[in-house]
Protein backbone atom coordinates (compact mmCIF):
# COMPACT_ATOMS: atom_id res chain seq x y z
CA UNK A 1 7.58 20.43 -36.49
CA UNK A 2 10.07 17.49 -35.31
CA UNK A 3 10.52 19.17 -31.92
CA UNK A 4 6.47 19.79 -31.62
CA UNK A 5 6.27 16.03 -32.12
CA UNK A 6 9.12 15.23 -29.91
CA UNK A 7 7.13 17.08 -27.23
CA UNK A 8 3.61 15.00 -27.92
CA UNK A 9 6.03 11.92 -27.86
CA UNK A 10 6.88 12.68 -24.48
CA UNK A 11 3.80 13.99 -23.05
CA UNK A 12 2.58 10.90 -23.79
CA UNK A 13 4.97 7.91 -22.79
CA UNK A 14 4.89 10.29 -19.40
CA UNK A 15 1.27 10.24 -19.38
CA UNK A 16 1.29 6.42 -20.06
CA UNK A 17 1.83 6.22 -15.89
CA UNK A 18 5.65 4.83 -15.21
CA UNK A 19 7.74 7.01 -13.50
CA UNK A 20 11.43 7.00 -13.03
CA UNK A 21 11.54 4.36 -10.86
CA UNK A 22 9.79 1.28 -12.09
CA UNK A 23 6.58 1.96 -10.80
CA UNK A 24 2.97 2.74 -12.51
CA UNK A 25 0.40 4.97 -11.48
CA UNK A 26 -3.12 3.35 -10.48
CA UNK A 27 -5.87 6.21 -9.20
CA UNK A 28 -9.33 4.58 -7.92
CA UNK A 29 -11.57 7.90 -8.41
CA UNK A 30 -14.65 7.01 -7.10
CA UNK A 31 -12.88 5.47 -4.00
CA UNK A 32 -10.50 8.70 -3.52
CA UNK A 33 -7.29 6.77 -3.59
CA UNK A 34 -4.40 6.57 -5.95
CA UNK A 35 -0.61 4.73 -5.78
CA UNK A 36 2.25 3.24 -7.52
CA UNK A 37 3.17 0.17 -7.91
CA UNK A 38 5.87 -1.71 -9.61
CA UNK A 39 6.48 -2.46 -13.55
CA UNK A 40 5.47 -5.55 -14.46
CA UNK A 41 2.71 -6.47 -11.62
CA UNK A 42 -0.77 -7.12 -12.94
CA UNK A 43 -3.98 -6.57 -11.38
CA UNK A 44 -5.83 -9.74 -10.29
CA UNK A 45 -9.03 -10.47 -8.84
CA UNK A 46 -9.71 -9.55 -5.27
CA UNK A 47 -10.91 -10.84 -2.38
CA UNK A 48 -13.87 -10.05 -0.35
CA UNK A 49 -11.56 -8.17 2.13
CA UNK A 50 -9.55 -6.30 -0.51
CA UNK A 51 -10.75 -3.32 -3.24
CA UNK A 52 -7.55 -3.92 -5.31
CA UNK A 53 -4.62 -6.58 -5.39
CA UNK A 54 -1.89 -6.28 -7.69
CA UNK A 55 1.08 -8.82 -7.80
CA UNK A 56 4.50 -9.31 -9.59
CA UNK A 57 3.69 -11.96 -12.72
CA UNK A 58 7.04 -14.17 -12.13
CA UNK A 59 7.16 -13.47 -7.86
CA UNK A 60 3.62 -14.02 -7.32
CA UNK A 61 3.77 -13.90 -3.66
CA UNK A 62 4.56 -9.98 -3.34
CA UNK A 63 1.69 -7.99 -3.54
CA UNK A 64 -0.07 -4.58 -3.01
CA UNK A 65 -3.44 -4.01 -1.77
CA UNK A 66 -6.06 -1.87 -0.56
CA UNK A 67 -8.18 -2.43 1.94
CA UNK A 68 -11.22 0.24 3.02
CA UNK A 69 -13.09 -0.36 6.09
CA UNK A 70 -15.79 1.85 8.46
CA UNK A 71 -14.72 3.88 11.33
CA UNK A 72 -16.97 5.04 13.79
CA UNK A 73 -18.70 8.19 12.87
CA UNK A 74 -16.64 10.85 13.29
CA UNK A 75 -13.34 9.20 14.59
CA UNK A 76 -10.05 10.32 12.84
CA UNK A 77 -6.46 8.30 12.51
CA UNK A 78 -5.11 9.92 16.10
CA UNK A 79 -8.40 9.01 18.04
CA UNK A 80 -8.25 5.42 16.85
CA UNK A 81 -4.86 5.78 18.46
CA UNK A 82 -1.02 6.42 18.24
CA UNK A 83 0.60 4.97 15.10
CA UNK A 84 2.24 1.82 17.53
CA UNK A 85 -1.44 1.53 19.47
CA UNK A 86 -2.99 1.11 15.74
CA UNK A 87 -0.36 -1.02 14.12
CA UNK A 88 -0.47 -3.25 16.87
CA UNK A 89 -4.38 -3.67 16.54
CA UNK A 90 -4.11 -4.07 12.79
CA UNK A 91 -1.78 -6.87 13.45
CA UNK A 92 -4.46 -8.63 15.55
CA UNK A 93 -6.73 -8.09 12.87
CA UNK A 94 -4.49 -9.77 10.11
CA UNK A 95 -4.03 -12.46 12.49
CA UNK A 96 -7.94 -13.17 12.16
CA UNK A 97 -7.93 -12.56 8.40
CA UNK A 98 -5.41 -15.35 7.43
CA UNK A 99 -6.40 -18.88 7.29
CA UNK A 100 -2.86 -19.60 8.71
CA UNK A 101 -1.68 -19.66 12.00
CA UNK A 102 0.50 -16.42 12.35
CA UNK A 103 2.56 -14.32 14.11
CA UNK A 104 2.59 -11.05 13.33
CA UNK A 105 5.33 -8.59 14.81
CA UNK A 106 4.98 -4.82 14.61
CA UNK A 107 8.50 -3.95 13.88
CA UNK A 108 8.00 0.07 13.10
CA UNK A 109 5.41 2.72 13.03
CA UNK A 110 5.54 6.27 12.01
CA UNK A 111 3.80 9.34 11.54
CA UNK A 112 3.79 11.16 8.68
CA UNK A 113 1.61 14.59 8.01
CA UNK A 114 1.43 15.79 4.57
CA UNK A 115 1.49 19.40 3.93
CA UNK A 116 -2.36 19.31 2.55
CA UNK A 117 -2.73 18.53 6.49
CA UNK A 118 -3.64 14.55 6.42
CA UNK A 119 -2.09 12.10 8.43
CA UNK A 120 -0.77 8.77 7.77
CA UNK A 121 0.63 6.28 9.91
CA UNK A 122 3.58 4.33 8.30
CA UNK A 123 3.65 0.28 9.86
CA UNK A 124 5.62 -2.18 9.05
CA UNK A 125 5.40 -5.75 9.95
CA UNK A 126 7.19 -9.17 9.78
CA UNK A 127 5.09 -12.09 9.90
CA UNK A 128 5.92 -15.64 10.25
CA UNK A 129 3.05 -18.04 8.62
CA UNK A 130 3.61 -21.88 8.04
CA UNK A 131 3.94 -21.08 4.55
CA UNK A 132 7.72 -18.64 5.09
CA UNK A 133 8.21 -15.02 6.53
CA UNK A 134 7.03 -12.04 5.23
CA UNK A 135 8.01 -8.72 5.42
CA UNK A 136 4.97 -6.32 5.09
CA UNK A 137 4.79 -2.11 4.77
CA UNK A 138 1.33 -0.70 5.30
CA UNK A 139 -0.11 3.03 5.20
CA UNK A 140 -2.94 3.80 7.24
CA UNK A 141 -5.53 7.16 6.56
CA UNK A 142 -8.88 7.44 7.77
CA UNK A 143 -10.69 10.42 5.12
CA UNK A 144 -14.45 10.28 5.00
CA UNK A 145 -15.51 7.63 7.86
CA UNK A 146 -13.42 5.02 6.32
CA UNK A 147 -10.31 3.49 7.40
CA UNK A 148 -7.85 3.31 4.18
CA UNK A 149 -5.07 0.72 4.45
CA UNK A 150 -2.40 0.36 1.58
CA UNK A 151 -0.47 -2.79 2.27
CA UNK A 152 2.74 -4.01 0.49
CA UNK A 153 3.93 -7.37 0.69
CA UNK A 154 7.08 -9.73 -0.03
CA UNK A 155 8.45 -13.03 1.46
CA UNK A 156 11.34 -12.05 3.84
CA UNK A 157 14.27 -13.12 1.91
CA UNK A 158 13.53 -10.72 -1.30
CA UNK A 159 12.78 -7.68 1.13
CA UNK A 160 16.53 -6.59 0.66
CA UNK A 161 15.55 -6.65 -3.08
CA UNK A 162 11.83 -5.32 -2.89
CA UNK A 163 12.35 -2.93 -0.15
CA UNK A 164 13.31 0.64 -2.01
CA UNK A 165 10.54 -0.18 -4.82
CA UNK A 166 7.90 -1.29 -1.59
CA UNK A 167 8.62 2.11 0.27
CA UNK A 168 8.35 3.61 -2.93
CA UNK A 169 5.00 2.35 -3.41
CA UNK A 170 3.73 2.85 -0.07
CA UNK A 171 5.00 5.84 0.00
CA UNK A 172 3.21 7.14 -2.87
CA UNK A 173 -0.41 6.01 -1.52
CA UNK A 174 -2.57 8.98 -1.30
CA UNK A 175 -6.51 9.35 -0.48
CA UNK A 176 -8.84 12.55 -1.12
């Protein structure tokens, strides 16, 4: 009897969503998207631009987010271009989106095809705003005529800090 409820006691603190390493599950199921993201960031409300923010309570600056956006009909990751040719337009496009003058810098950009045969596009960015420098990972999928964009993001001088539980977390972003 004490190991069957040893077992139910684990079942559940697994099923409770934290892993291993610091970071909780959150899975959007009518949106198709799921990721991880780290112990002790809270959900807060979003922005017109994003479907989900969630930030770290004491750092409030670092963040995750998703953003979902249309494609044109029929278009996949590779024919909106290669992973540099669509990091480098996203970067335009989060030049436009802040309210700040910045420069954004494309500083890597991967592929990555998972073995259920979808591709990602791994980007990472450094930006410099008035406000400081930030160091920014982002995964890019386009599933269902919608272009899928998990962003992580920290101010440059914690990325040395952030940056295993940030690849972790963008890492994990997955979409249907």
């Amino acid at each position: 009897l004490v190991a069957v409820l040893l077992m139910i006691l684990a079942v559940t603190l697994q099923g409770c969503g934290a892993s291993g390493n610091g970071l909780l599950a959150y899975v959007d199921a009518a949106a198709g998207y799921e990721f991880r993201y780290p112990t002790g960031w809270v959900e807060v409300p979003v922005s017109v631009a994003a479907e989900v923010v969630f930030h770290d309570i004491i750092n409030e600056t670092e963040n995750v987010s998703v953003v979902i956006s249309d494609v044109p009909e029929g278009k996949s990751l590779e024919a909106l271009g290669s992973p540099t040719e669509v990091g480098y337009k996203l970067s335009k496009s989060f030049n436009t989106l802040t309210a700040e003058d910045a420069q954004v810098e494309l500083v890597n950009a991967q592929r990555i095809d998972t073995p259920d045969s979808k591709t990602y596009y791994i980007l990472e960015y450094v930006a410099s705003l008035p406000s400081g420098v930030r160091h920014n990972l982002a995964s890019a999928i386009v599933r269902r005529g919608k272009l899928y964009t998990f962003n992580a993001s920290t101010q440059e001088d914690r990325w040395e800090k952030m940056k295993d539980l940030m690849k972790q977390s963008v890492a994990s972003f997955k979409v249907a």
